[in-house]
C-alpha atoms as a PDB file:
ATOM      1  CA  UNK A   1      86.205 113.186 100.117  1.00  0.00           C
ATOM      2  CA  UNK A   2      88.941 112.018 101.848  1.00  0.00           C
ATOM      3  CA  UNK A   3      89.806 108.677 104.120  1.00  0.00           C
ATOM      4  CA  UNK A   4      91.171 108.961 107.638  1.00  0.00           C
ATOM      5  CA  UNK A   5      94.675 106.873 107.533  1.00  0.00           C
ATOM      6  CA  UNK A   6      96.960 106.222 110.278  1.00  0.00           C
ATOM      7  CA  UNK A   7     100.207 106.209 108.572  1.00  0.00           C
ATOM      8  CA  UNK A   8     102.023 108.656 106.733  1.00  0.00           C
ATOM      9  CA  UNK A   9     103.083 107.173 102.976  1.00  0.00           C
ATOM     10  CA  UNK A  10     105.237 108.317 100.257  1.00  0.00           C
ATOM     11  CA  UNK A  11     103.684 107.061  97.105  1.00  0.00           C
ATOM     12  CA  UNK A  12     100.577 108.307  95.152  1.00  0.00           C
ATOM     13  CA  UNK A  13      98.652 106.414  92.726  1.00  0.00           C
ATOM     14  CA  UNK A  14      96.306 108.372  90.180  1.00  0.00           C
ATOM     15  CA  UNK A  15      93.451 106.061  89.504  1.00  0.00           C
ATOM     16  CA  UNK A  16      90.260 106.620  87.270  1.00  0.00           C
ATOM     17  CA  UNK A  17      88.881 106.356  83.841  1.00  0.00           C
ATOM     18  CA  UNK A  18      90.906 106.878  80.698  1.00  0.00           C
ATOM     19  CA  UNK A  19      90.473 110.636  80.114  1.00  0.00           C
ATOM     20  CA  UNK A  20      90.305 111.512  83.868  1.00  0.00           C
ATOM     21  CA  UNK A  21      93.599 113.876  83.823  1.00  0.00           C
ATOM     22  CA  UNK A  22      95.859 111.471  85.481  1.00  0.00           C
ATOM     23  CA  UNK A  23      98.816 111.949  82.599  1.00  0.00           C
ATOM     24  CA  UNK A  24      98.198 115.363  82.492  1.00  0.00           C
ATOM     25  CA  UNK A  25      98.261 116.651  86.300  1.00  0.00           C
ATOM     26  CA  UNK A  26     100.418 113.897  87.692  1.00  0.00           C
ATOM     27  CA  UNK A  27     103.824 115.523  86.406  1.00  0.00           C
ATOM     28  CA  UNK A  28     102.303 118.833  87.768  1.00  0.00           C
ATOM     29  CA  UNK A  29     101.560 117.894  91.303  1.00  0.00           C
ATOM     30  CA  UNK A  30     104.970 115.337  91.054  1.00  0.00           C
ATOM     31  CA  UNK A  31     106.694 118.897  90.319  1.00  0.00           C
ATOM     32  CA  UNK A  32     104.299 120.771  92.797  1.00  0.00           C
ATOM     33  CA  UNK A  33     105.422 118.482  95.841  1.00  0.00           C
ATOM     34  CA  UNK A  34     108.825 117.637  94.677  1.00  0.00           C
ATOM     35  CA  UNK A  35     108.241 114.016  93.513  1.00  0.00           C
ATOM     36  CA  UNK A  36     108.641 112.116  90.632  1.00  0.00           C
ATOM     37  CA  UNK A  37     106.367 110.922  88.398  1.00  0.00           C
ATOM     38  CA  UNK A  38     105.700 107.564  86.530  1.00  0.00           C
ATOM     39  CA  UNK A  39     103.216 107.036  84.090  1.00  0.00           C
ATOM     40  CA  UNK A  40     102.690 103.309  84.434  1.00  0.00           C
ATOM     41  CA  UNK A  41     101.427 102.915  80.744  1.00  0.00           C
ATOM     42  CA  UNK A  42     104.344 105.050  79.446  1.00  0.00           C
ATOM     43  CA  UNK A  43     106.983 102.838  81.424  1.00  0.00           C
ATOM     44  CA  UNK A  44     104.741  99.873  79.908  1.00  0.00           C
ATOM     45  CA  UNK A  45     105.120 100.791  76.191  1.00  0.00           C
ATOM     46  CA  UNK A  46     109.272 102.065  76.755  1.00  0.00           C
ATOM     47  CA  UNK A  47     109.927  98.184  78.500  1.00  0.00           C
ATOM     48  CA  UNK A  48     107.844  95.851  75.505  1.00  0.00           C
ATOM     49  CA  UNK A  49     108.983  98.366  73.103  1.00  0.00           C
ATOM     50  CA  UNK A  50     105.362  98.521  71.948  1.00  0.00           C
ATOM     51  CA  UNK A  51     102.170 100.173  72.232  1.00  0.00           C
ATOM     52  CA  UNK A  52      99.656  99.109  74.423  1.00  0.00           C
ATOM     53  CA  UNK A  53      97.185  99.097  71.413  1.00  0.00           C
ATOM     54  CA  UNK A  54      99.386  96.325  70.161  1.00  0.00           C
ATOM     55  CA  UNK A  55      99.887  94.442  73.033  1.00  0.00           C
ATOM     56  CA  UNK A  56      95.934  94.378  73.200  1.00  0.00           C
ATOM     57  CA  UNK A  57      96.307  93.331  69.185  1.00  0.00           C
ATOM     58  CA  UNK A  58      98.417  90.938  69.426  1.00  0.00           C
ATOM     59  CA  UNK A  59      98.018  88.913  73.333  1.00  0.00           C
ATOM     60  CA  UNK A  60      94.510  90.053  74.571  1.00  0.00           C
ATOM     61  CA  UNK A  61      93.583  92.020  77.520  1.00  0.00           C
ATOM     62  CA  UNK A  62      94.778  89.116  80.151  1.00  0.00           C
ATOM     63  CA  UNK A  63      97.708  88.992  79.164  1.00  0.00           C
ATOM     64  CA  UNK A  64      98.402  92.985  79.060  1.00  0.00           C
ATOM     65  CA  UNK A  65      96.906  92.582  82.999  1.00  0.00           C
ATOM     66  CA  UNK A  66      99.419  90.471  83.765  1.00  0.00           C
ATOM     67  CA  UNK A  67     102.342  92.268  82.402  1.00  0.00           C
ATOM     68  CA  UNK A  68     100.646  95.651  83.942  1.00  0.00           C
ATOM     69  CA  UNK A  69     100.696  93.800  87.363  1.00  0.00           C
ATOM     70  CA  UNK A  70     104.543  92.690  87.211  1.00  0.00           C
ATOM     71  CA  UNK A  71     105.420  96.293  85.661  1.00  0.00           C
ATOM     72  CA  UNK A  72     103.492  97.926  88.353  1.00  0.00           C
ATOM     73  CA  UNK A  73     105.477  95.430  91.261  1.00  0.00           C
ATOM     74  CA  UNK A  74     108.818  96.811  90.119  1.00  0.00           C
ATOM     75  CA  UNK A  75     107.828 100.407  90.831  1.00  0.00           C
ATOM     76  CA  UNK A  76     105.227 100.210  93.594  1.00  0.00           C
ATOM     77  CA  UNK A  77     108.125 100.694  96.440  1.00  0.00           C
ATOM     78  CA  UNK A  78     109.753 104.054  94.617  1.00  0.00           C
ATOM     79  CA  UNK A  79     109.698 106.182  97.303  1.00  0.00           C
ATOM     80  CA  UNK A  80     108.173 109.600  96.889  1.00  0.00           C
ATOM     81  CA  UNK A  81     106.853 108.696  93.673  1.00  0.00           C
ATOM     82  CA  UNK A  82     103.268 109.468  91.920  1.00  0.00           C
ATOM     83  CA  UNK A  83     102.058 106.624  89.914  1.00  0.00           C
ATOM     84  CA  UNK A  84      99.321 107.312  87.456  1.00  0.00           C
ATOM     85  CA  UNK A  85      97.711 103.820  86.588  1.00  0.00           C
ATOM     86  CA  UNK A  86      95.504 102.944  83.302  1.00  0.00           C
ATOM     87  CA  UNK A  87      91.940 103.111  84.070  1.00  0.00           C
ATOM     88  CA  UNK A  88      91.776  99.382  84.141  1.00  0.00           C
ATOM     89  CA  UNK A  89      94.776  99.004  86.751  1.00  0.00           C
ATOM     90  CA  UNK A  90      92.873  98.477  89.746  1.00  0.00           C
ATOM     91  CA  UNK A  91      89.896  95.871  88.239  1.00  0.00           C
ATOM     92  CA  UNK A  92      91.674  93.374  89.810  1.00  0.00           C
ATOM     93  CA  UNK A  93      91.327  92.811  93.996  1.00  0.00           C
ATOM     94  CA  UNK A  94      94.489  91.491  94.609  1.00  0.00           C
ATOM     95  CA  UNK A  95      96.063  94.863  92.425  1.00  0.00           C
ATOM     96  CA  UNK A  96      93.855  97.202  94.330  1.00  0.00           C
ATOM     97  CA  UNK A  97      94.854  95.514  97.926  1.00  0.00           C
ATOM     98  CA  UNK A  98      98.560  95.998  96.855  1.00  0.00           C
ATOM     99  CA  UNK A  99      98.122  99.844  95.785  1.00  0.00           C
ATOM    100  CA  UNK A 100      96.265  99.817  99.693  1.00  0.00           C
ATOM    101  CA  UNK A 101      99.352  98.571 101.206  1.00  0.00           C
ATOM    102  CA  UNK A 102     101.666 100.898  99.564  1.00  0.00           C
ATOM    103  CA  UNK A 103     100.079 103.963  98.781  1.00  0.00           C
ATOM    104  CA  UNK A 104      97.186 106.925  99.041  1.00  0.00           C
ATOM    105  CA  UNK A 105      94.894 106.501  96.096  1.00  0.00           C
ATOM    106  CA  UNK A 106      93.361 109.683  94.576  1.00  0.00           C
ATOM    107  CA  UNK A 107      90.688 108.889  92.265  1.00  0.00           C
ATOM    108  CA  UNK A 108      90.132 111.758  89.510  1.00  0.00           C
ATOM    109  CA  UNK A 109      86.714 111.292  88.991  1.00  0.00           C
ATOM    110  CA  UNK A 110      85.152 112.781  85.860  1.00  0.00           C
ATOM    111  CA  UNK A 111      81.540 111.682  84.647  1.00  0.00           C
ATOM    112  CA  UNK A 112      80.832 109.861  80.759  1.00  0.00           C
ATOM    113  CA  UNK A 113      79.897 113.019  78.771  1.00  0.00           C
ATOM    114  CA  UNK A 114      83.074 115.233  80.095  1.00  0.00           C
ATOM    115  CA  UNK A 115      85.091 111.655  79.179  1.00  0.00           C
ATOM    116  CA  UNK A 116      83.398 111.419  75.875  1.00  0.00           C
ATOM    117  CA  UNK A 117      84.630 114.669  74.734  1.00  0.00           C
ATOM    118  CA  UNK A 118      87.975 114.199  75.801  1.00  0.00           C
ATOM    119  CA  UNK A 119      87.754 110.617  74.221  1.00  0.00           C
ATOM    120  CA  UNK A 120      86.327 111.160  71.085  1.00  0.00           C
ATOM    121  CA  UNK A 121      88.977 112.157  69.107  1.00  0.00           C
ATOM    122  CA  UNK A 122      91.634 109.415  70.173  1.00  0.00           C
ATOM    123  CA  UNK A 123      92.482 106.379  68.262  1.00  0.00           C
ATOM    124  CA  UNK A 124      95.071 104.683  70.253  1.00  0.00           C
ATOM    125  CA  UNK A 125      92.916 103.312  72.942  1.00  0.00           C
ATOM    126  CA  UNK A 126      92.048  99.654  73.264  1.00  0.00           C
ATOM    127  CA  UNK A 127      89.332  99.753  75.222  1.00  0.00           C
ATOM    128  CA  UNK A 128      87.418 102.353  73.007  1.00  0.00           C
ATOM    129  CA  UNK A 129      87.273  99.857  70.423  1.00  0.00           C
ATOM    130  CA  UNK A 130      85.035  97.016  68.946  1.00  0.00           C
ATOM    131  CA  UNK A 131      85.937  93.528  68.971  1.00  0.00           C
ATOM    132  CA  UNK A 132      87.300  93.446  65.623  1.00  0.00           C
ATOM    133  CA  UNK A 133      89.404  96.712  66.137  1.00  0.00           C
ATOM    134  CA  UNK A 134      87.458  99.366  64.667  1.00  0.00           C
ATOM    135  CA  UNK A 135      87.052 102.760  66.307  1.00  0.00           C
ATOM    136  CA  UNK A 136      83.184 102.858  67.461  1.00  0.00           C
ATOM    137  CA  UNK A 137      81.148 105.648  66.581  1.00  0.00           C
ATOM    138  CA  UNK A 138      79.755 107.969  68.703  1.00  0.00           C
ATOM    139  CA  UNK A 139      76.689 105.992  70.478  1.00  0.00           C
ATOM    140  CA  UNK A 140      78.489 102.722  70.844  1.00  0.00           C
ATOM    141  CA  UNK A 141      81.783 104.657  72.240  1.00  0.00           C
ATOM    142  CA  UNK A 142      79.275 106.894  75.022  1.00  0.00           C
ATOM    143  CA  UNK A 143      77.652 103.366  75.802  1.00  0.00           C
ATOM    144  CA  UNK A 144      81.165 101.988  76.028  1.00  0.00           C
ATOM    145  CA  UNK A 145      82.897 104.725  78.084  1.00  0.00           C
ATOM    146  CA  UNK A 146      79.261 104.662  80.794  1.00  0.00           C
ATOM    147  CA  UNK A 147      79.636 100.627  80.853  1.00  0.00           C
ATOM    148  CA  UNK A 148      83.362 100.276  81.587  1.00  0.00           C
ATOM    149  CA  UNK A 149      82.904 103.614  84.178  1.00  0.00           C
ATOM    150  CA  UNK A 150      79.812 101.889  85.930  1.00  0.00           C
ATOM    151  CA  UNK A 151      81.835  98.249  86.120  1.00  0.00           C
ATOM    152  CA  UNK A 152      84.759  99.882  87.351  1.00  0.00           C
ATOM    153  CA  UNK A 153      82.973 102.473  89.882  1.00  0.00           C
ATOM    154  CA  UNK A 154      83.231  99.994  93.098  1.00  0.00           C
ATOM    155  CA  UNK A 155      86.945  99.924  92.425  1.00  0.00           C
ATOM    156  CA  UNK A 156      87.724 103.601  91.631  1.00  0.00           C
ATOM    157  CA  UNK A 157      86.004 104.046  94.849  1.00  0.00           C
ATOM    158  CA  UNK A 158      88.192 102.373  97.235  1.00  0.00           C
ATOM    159  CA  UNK A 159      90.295 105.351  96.988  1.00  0.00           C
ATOM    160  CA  UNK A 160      91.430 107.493  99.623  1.00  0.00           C
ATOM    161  CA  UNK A 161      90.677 110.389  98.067  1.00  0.00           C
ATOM    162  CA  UNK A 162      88.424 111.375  95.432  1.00  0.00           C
ATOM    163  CA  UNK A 163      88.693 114.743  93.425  1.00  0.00           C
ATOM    164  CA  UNK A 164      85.975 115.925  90.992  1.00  0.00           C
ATOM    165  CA  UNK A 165      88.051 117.273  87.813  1.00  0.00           C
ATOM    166  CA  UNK A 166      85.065 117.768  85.562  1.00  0.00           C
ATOM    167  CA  UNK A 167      84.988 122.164  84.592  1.00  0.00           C
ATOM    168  CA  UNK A 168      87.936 122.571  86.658  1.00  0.00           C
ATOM    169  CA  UNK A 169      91.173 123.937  85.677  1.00  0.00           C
ATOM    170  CA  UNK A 170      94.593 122.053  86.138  1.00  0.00           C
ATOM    171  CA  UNK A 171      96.034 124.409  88.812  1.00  0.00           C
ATOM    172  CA  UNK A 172      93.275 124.622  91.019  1.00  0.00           C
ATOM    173  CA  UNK A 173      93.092 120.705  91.198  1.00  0.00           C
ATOM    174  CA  UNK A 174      96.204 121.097  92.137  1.00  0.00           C
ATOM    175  CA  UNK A 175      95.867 123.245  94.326  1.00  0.00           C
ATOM    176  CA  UNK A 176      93.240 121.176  95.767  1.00  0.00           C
ATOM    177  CA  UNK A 177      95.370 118.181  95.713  1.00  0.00           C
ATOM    178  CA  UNK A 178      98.944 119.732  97.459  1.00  0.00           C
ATOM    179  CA  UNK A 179      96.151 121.097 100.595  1.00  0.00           C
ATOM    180  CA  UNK A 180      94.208 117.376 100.849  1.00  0.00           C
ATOM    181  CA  UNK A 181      97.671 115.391 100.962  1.00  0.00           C
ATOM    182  CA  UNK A 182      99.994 117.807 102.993  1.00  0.00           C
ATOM    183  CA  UNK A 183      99.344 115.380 106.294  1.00  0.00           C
ATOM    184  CA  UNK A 184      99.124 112.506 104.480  1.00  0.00           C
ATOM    185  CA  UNK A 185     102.483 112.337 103.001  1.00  0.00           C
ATOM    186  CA  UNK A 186     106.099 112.094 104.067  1.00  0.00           C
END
Protein backbone atom coordinates (compact mmCIF):
# COMPACT_ATOMS: atom_id res chain seq x y z
CA UNK A 1 0.00 0.00 0.00
CA UNK A 2 1.08 3.20 -0.68
CA UNK A 3 -0.30 7.02 0.09
CA UNK A 4 -0.78 9.56 -2.67
CA UNK A 5 1.54 12.72 -1.54
CA UNK A 6 1.91 15.92 -3.22
CA UNK A 7 5.40 16.76 -2.48
CA UNK A 8 8.52 15.21 -3.25
CA UNK A 9 10.75 14.61 0.23
CA UNK A 10 14.17 13.57 0.96
CA UNK A 11 14.03 11.73 4.20
CA UNK A 12 12.78 8.16 5.02
CA UNK A 13 11.79 6.92 8.29
CA UNK A 14 11.66 2.99 8.89
CA UNK A 15 8.94 2.47 11.40
CA UNK A 16 7.55 -0.88 12.92
CA UNK A 17 7.97 -3.39 15.61
CA UNK A 18 11.31 -4.36 17.09
CA UNK A 19 12.36 -7.25 14.82
CA UNK A 20 10.68 -5.79 11.66
CA UNK A 21 14.12 -5.47 9.55
CA UNK A 22 14.47 -1.81 9.88
CA UNK A 23 18.44 -2.09 11.10
CA UNK A 24 19.00 -4.60 8.77
CA UNK A 25 17.61 -3.24 5.26
CA UNK A 26 17.90 0.43 6.03
CA UNK A 27 21.81 0.58 5.28
CA UNK A 28 20.89 -1.55 2.16
CA UNK A 29 18.30 0.60 0.54
CA UNK A 30 20.47 3.92 2.12
CA UNK A 31 23.31 2.25 -0.19
CA UNK A 32 20.70 1.16 -2.91
CA UNK A 33 19.49 4.90 -3.46
CA UNK A 34 22.60 6.65 -2.50
CA UNK A 35 21.59 7.92 0.99
CA UNK A 36 22.74 7.71 4.26
CA UNK A 37 21.58 5.95 6.94
CA UNK A 38 20.92 6.62 10.72
CA UNK A 39 19.88 4.21 13.08
CA UNK A 40 18.17 6.43 15.62
CA UNK A 41 18.78 3.91 18.56
CA UNK A 42 22.45 3.47 17.51
CA UNK A 43 23.01 7.40 17.43
CA UNK A 44 21.00 7.16 20.90
CA UNK A 45 23.37 4.72 22.70
CA UNK A 46 26.91 6.53 20.85
CA UNK A 47 25.45 10.27 22.40
CA UNK A 48 24.47 8.90 26.39
CA UNK A 49 27.32 6.62 26.04
CA UNK A 50 24.93 3.89 27.18
CA UNK A 51 22.66 1.26 26.21
CA UNK A 52 19.21 1.77 25.83
CA UNK A 53 18.62 -1.27 28.19
CA UNK A 54 20.20 0.96 30.76
CA UNK A 55 18.67 4.01 30.12
CA UNK A 56 15.32 1.97 30.57
CA UNK A 57 17.24 0.58 33.99
CA UNK A 58 18.14 3.36 35.29
CA UNK A 59 15.34 6.58 34.17
CA UNK A 60 12.19 4.63 32.96
CA UNK A 61 10.60 4.55 29.67
CA UNK A 62 9.45 8.48 29.84
CA UNK A 63 12.30 9.62 30.21
CA UNK A 64 14.12 7.47 27.30
CA UNK A 65 10.88 9.10 25.12
CA UNK A 66 11.95 12.22 25.81
CA UNK A 67 15.55 11.95 25.04
CA UNK A 68 14.43 9.78 21.77
CA UNK A 69 12.27 12.87 20.79
CA UNK A 70 15.19 15.59 21.20
CA UNK A 71 17.73 12.97 19.52
CA UNK A 72 15.34 12.40 16.77
CA UNK A 73 14.83 16.66 16.35
CA UNK A 74 18.55 17.01 15.69
CA UNK A 75 18.47 14.63 12.73
CA UNK A 76 14.94 14.87 11.34
CA UNK A 77 16.11 17.75 8.69
CA UNK A 78 19.33 15.55 7.27
CA UNK A 79 18.63 15.70 3.92
CA UNK A 80 18.59 12.51 1.92
CA UNK A 81 18.78 10.54 4.92
CA UNK A 82 16.89 7.11 6.01
CA UNK A 83 16.01 7.09 9.59
CA UNK A 84 15.14 3.78 11.11
CA UNK A 85 13.18 4.58 14.44
CA UNK A 86 12.67 2.07 17.58
CA UNK A 87 9.42 0.43 17.41
CA UNK A 88 8.13 2.69 20.09
CA UNK A 89 9.24 6.04 18.20
CA UNK A 90 6.08 6.99 16.81
CA UNK A 91 3.56 6.13 20.11
CA UNK A 92 3.53 9.53 20.62
CA UNK A 93 1.07 12.03 18.25
CA UNK A 94 2.99 14.93 18.38
CA UNK A 95 6.34 12.49 17.20
CA UNK A 96 4.30 10.89 14.51
CA UNK A 97 2.90 14.49 13.17
CA UNK A 98 6.61 15.63 13.06
CA UNK A 99 7.92 12.41 11.05
CA UNK A 100 4.50 13.59 8.67
CA UNK A 101 5.95 16.91 8.15
CA UNK A 102 9.34 15.82 7.27
CA UNK A 103 9.32 12.61 5.78
CA UNK A 104 7.70 9.32 3.84
CA UNK A 105 7.10 6.68 6.43
CA UNK A 106 7.51 3.01 5.35
CA UNK A 107 6.18 0.74 7.84
CA UNK A 108 7.90 -2.88 7.70
CA UNK A 109 5.19 -4.77 8.83
CA UNK A 110 5.85 -8.30 10.07
CA UNK A 111 3.13 -10.28 12.16
CA UNK A 112 3.86 -11.72 16.20
CA UNK A 113 4.99 -15.30 15.38
CA UNK A 114 7.64 -14.19 12.46
CA UNK A 115 8.67 -11.37 15.41
CA UNK A 116 8.79 -14.00 18.04
CA UNK A 117 11.32 -15.98 16.29
CA UNK A 118 13.43 -13.25 15.48
CA UNK A 119 12.94 -12.03 19.17
CA UNK A 120 13.43 -14.91 21.08
CA UNK A 121 16.86 -15.17 21.35
CA UNK A 122 17.72 -11.42 22.27
CA UNK A 123 18.43 -10.13 25.66
CA UNK A 124 19.10 -6.55 25.20
CA UNK A 125 15.62 -5.38 24.66
CA UNK A 126 13.66 -3.41 27.21
CA UNK A 127 10.51 -3.87 26.17
CA UNK A 128 10.77 -7.77 26.03
CA UNK A 129 11.14 -7.75 29.60
CA UNK A 130 9.16 -8.04 32.95
CA UNK A 131 8.84 -5.37 35.35
CA UNK A 132 11.55 -6.44 37.49
CA UNK A 133 14.02 -7.02 34.50
CA UNK A 134 13.91 -10.56 33.83
CA UNK A 135 13.80 -11.97 30.31
CA UNK A 136 10.09 -13.52 29.96
CA UNK A 137 9.67 -16.86 28.80
CA UNK A 138 8.19 -17.88 25.86
CA UNK A 139 4.22 -17.35 26.50
CA UNK A 140 4.55 -14.12 28.39
CA UNK A 141 7.18 -12.73 25.61
CA UNK A 142 4.44 -13.94 22.43
CA UNK A 143 1.68 -12.21 24.68
CA UNK A 144 4.05 -9.30 25.06
CA UNK A 145 5.31 -8.89 21.46
CA UNK A 146 1.00 -9.34 20.15
CA UNK A 147 0.07 -6.60 22.99
CA UNK A 148 2.69 -3.92 22.26
CA UNK A 149 2.06 -4.79 18.15
CA UNK A 150 -1.84 -4.44 18.62
CA UNK A 151 -1.36 -0.97 20.87
CA UNK A 152 0.95 0.32 18.47
CA UNK A 153 -0.96 -0.86 15.11
CA UNK A 154 -3.03 2.62 14.70
CA UNK A 155 0.33 4.33 14.72
CA UNK A 156 2.46 2.04 12.49
CA UNK A 157 -0.37 2.61 10.22
CA UNK A 158 -0.21 6.19 9.53
CA UNK A 159 2.53 5.36 7.26
CA UNK A 160 2.84 6.13 3.78
CA UNK A 161 3.83 3.05 2.83
CA UNK A 162 3.54 -0.28 4.19
CA UNK A 163 5.73 -3.34 3.07
CA UNK A 164 5.01 -6.93 4.21
CA UNK A 165 8.65 -8.40 5.11
CA UNK A 166 7.42 -11.61 6.67
CA UNK A 167 9.13 -14.92 4.14
CA UNK A 168 10.69 -12.39 2.07
CA UNK A 169 14.24 -12.01 1.32
CA UNK A 170 16.28 -8.70 1.93
CA UNK A 171 16.89 -7.87 -1.78
CA UNK A 172 13.62 -8.29 -3.06
CA UNK A 173 12.21 -5.86 -0.32
CA UNK A 174 14.44 -3.87 -1.65
CA UNK A 175 13.76 -4.16 -4.64
CA UNK A 176 10.28 -3.52 -3.77
CA UNK A 177 11.17 -0.52 -1.84
CA UNK A 178 13.74 1.46 -4.61
CA UNK A 179 10.34 0.83 -7.36
CA UNK A 180 7.50 2.21 -4.58
CA UNK A 181 9.71 5.41 -3.67
CA UNK A 182 11.37 6.33 -7.09
CA UNK A 183 8.53 9.32 -7.48
CA UNK A 184 8.36 9.97 -4.14
CA UNK A 185 11.79 11.10 -3.46
CA UNK A 186 14.18 13.83 -4.47
Amino acid sequence: MVRERKEKKSTIFLIGFMGSGKSTLGPILANTIGYQFIDLDVRIEQEQRRKISEIFAQQGEKAFREIEQTMLSAVIKEPKTIISLGGGTITSSTVLEMLKKHGILIYLKSDPEHIYQRLRTKSDRPMLRDENGSLLDEEELKKKISVLLESRKHFYEEADMIIHTDGQRIGVTVDELVKKLSHLID
